[in-house]
PDB file of N, CA and C in Angstrom:
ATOM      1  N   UNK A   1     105.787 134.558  78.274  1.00  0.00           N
ATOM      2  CA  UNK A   1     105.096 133.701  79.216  1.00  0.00           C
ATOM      3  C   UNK A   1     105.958 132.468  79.492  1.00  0.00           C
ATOM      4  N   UNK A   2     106.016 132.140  80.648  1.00  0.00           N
ATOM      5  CA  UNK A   2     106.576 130.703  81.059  1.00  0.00           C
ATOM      6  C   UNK A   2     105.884 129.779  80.788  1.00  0.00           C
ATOM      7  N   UNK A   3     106.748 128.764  80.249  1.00  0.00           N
ATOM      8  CA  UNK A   3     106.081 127.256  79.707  1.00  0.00           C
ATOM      9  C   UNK A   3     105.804 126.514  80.957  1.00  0.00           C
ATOM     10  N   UNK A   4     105.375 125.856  80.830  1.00  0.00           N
ATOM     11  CA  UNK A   4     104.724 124.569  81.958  1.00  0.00           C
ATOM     12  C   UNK A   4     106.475 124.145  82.741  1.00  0.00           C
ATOM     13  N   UNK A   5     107.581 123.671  81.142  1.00  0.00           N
ATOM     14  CA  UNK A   5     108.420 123.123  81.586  1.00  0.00           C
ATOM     15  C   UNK A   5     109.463 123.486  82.222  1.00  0.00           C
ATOM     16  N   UNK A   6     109.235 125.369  82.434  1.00  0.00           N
ATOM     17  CA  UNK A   6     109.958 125.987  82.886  1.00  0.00           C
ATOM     18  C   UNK A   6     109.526 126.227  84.183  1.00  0.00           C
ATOM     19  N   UNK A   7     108.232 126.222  84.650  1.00  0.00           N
ATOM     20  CA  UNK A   7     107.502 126.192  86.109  1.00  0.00           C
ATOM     21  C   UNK A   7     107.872 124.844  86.759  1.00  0.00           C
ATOM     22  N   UNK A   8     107.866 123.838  85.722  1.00  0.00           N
ATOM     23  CA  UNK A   8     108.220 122.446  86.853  1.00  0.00           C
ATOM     24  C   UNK A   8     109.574 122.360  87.159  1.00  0.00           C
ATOM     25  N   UNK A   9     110.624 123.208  86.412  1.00  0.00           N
ATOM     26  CA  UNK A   9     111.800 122.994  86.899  1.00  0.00           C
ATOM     27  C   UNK A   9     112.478 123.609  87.460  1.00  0.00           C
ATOM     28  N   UNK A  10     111.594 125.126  87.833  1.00  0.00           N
ATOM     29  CA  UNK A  10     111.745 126.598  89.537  1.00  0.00           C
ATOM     30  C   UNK A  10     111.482 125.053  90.171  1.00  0.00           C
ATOM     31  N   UNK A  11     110.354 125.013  90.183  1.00  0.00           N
ATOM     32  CA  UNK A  11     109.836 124.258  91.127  1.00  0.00           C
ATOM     33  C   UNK A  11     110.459 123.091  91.343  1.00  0.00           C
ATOM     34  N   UNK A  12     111.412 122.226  91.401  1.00  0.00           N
ATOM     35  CA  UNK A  12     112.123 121.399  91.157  1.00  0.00           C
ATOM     36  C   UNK A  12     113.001 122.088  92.242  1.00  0.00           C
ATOM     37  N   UNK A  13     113.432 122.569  91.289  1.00  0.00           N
ATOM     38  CA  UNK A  13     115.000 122.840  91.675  1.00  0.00           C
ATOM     39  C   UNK A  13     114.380 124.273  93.383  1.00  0.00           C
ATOM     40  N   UNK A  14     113.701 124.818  93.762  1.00  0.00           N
ATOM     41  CA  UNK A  14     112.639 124.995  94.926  1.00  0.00           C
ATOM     42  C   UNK A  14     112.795 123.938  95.770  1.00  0.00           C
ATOM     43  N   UNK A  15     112.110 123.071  95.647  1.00  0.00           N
ATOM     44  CA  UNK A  15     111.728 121.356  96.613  1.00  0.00           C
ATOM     45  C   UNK A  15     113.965 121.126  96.268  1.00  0.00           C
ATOM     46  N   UNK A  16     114.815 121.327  95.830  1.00  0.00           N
ATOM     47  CA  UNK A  16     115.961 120.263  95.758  1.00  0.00           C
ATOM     48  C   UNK A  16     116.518 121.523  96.789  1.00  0.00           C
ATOM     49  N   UNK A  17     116.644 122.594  97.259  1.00  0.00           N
ATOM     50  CA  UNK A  17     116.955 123.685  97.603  1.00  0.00           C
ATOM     51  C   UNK A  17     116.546 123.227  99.152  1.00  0.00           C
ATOM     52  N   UNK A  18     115.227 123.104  99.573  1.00  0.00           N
ATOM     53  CA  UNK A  18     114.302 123.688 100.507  1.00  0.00           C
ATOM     54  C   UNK A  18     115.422 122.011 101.300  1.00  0.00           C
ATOM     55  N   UNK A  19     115.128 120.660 100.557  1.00  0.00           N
ATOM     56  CA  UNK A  19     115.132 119.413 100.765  1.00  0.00           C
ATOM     57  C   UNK A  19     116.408 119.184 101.412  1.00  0.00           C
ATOM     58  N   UNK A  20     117.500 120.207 100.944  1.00  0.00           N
ATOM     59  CA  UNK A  20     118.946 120.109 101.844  1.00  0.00           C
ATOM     60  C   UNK A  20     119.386 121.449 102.382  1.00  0.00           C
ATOM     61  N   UNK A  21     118.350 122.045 102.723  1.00  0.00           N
ATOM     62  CA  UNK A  21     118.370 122.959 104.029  1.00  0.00           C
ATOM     63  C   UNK A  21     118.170 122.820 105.038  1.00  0.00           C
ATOM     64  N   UNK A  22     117.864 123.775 106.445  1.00  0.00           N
ATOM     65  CA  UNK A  22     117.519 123.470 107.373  1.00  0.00           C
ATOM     66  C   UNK A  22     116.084 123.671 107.373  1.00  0.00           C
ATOM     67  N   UNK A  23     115.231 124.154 106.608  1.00  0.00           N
ATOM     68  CA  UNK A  23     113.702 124.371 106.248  1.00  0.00           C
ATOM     69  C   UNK A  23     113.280 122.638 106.645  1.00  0.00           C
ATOM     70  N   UNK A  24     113.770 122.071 105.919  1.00  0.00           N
ATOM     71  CA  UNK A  24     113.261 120.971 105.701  1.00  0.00           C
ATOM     72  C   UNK A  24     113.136 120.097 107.465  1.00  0.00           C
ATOM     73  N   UNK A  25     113.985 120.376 108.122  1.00  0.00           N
ATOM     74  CA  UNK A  25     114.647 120.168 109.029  1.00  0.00           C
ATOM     75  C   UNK A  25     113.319 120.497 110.404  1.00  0.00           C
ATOM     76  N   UNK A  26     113.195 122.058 110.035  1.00  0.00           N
ATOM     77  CA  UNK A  26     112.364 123.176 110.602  1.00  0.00           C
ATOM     78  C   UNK A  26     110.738 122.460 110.285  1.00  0.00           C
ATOM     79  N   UNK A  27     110.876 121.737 109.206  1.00  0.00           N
ATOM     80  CA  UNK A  27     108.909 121.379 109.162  1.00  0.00           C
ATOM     81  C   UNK A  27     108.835 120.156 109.771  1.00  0.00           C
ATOM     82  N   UNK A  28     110.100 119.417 109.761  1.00  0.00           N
ATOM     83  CA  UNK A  28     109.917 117.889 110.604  1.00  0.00           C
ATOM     84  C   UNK A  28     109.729 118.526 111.992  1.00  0.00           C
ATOM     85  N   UNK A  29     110.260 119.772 112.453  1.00  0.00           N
ATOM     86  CA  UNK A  29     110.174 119.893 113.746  1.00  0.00           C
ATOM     87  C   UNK A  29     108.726 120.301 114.460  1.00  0.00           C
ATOM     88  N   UNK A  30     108.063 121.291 113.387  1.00  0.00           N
ATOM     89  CA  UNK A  30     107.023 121.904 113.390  1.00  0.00           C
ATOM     90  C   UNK A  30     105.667 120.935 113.519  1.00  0.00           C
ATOM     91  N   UNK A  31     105.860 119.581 112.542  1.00  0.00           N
ATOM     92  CA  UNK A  31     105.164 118.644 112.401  1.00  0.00           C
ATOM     93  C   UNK A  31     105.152 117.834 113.920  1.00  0.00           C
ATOM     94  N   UNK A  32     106.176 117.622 114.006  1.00  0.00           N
ATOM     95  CA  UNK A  32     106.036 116.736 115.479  1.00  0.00           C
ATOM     96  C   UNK A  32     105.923 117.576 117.069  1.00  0.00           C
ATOM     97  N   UNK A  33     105.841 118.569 116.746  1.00  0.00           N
ATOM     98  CA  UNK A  33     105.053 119.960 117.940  1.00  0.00           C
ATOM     99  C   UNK A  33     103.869 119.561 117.600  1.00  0.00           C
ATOM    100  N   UNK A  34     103.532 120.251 116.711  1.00  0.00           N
ATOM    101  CA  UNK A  34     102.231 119.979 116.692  1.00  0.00           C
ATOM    102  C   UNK A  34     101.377 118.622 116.976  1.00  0.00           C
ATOM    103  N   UNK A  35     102.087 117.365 116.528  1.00  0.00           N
ATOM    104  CA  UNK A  35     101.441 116.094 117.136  1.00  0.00           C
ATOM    105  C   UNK A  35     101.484 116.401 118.407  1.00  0.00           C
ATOM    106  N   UNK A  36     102.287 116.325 118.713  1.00  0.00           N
ATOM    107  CA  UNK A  36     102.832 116.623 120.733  1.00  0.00           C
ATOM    108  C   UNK A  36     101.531 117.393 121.289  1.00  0.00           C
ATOM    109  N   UNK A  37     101.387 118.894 120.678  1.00  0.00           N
ATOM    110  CA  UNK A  37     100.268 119.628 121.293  1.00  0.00           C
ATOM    111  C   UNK A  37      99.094 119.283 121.103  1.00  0.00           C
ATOM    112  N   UNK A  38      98.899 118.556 120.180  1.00  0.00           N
ATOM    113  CA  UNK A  38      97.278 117.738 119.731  1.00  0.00           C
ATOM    114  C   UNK A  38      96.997 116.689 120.507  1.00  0.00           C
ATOM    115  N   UNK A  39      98.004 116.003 120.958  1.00  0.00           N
ATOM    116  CA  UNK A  39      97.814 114.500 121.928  1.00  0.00           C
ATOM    117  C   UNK A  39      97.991 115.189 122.941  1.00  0.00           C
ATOM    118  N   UNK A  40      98.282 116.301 123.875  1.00  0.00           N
ATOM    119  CA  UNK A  40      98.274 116.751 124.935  1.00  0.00           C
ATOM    120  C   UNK A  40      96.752 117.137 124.999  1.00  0.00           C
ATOM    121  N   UNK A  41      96.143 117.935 124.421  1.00  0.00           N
ATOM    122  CA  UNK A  41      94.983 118.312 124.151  1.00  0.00           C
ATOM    123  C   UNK A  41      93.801 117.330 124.015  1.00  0.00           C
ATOM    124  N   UNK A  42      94.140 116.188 123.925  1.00  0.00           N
ATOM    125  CA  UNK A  42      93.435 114.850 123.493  1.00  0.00           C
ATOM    126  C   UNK A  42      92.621 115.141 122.518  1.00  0.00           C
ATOM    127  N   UNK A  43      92.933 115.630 121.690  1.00  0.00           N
ATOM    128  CA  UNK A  43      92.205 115.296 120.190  1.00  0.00           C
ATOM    129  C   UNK A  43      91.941 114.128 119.986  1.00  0.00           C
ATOM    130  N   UNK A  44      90.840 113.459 119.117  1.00  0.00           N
ATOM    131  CA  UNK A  44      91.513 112.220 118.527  1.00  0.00           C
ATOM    132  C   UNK A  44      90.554 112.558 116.950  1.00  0.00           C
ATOM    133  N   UNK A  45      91.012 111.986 116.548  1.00  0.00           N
ATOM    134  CA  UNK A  45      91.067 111.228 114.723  1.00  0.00           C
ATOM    135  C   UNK A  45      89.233 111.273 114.393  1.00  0.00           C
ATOM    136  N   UNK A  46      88.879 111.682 113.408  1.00  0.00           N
ATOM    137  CA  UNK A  46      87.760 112.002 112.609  1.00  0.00           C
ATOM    138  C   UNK A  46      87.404 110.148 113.067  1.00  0.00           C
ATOM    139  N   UNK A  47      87.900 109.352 112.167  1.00  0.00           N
ATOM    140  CA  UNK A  47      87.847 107.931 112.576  1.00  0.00           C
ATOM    141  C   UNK A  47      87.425 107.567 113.844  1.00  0.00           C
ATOM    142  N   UNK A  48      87.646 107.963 114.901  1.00  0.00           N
ATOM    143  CA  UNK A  48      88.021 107.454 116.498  1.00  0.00           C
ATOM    144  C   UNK A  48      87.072 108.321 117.140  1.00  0.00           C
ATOM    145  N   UNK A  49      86.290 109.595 116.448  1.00  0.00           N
ATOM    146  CA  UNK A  49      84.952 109.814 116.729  1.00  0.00           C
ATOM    147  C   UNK A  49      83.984 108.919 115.787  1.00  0.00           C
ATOM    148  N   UNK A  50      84.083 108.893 114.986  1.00  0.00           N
ATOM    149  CA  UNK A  50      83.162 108.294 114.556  1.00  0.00           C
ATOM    150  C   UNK A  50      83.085 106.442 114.882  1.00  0.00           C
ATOM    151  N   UNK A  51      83.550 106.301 115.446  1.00  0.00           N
ATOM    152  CA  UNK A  51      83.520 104.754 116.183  1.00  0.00           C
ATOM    153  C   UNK A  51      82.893 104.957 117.471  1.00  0.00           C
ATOM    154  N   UNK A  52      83.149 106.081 118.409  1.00  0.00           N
ATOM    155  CA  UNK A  52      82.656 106.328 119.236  1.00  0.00           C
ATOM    156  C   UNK A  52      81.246 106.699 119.515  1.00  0.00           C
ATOM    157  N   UNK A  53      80.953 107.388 118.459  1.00  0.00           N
ATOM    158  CA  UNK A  53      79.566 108.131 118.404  1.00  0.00           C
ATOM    159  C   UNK A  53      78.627 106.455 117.868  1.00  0.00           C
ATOM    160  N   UNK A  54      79.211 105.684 117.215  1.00  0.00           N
ATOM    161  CA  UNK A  54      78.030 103.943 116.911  1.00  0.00           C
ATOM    162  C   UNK A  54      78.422 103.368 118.285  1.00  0.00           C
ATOM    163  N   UNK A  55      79.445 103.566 119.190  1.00  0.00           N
ATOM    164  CA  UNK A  55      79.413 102.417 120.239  1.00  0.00           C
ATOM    165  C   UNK A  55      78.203 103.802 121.068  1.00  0.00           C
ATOM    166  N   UNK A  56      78.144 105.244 120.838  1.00  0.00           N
ATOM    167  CA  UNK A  56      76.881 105.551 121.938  1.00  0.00           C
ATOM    168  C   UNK A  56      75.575 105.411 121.564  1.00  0.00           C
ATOM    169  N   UNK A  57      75.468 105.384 119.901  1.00  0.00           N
ATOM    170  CA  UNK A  57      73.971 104.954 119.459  1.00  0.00           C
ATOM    171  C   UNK A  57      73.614 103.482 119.610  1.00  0.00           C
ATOM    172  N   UNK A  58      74.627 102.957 119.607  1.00  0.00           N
ATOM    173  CA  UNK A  58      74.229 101.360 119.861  1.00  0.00           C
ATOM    174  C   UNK A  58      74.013 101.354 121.668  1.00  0.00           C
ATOM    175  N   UNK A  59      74.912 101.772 122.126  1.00  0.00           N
ATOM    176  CA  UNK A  59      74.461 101.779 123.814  1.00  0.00           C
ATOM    177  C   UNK A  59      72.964 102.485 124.145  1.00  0.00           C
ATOM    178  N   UNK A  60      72.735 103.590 123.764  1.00  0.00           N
ATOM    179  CA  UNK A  60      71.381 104.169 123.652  1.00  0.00           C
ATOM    180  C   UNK A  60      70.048 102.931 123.510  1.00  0.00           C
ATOM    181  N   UNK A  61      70.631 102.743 122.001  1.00  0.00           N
ATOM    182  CA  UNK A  61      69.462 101.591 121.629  1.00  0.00           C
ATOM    183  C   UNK A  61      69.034 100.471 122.902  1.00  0.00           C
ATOM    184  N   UNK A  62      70.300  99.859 123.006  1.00  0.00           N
ATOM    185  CA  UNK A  62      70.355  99.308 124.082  1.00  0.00           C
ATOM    186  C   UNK A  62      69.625  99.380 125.386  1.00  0.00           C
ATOM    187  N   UNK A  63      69.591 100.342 126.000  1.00  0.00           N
ATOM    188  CA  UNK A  63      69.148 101.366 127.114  1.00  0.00           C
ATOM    189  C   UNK A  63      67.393 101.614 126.668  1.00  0.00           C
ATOM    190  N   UNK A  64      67.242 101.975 125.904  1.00  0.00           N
ATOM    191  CA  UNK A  64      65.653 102.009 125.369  1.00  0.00           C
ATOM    192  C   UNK A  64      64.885 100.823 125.250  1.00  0.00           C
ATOM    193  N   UNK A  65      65.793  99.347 124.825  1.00  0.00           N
ATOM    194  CA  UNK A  65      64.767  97.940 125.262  1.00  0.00           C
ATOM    195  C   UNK A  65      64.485  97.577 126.461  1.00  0.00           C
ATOM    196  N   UNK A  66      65.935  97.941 127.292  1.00  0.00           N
ATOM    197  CA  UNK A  66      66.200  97.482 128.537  1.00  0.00           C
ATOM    198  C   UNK A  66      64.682  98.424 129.262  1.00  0.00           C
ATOM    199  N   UNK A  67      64.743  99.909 129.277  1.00  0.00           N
ATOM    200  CA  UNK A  67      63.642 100.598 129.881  1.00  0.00           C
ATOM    201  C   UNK A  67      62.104  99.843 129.217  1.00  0.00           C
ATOM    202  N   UNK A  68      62.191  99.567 128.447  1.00  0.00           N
ATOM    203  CA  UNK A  68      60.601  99.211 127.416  1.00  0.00           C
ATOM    204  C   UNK A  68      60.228  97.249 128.637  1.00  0.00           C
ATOM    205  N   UNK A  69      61.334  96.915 128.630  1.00  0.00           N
ATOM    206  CA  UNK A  69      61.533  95.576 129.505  1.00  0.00           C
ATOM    207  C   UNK A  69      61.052  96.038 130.840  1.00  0.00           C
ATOM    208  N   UNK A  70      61.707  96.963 131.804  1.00  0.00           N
ATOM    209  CA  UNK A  70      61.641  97.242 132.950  1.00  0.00           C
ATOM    210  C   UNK A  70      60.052  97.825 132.991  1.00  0.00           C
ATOM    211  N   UNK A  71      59.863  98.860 132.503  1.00  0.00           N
ATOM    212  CA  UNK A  71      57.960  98.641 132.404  1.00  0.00           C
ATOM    213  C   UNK A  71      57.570  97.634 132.075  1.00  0.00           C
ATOM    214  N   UNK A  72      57.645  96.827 131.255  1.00  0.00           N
ATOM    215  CA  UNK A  72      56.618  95.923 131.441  1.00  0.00           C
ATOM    216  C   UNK A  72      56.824  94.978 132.489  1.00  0.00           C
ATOM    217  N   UNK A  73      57.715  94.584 133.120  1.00  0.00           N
ATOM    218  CA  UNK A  73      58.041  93.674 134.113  1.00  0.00           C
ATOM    219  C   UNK A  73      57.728  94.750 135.568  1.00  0.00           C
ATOM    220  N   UNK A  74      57.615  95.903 135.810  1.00  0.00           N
ATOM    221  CA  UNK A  74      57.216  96.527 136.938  1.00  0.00           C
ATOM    222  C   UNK A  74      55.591  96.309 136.381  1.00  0.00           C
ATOM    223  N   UNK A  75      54.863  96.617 135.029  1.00  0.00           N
ATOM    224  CA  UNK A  75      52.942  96.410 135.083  1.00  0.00           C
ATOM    225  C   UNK A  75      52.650  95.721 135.456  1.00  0.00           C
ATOM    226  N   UNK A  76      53.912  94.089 135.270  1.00  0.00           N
ATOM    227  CA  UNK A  76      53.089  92.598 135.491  1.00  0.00           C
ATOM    228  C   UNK A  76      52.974  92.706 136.880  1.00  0.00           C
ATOM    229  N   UNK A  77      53.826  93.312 137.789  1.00  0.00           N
ATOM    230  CA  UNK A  77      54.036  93.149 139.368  1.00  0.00           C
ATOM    231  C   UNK A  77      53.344  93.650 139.807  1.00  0.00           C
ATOM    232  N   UNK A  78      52.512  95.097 139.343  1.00  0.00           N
ATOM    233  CA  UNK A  78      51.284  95.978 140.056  1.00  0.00           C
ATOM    234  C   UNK A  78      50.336  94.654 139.804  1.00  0.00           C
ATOM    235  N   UNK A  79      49.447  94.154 140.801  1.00  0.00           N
ATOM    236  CA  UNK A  79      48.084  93.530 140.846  1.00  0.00           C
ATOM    237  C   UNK A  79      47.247  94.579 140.519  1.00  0.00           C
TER     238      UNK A  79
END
């Protein structure tokens, strides 16, 4: 059986291999496609929905006093 210290140092010497190849080279490229095709697509960020979705519950809220206002200011005007 392989020891721990013999798995961390495939693995080592793996990542020192991959790190001065063109692999390494190949995932920087892969990485920044993919940004490219995600901002073409307009994705945005878990974050940047969720900011969005409180500025529409707060606008909502908003919108529901404003209507609760507008009835009562159209009852006062019916005689």
């Amino acid at each position: 059986m392989l020891s721990i210290e013999k798995v961390n140092g495939i693995s080592n010497k793996i990542k020192e291999m991959i790190k001065n190849s063109p692999l390494e080279d190949a995932e920087k490229n892969i990485n920044a496609l993919l940004k490219g095709v995600f901002t073409k697509m307009e994705f945005v960020s878990r974050e940047e929905f969720d900011v969005q979705a409180e500025v529409l519950r707060n606008t909502r809220q908003k919108l529901e006093l404003l209507e609760i206002k507008l009835t009562e200011l159209e009852a006062k005007q019916k005689p």
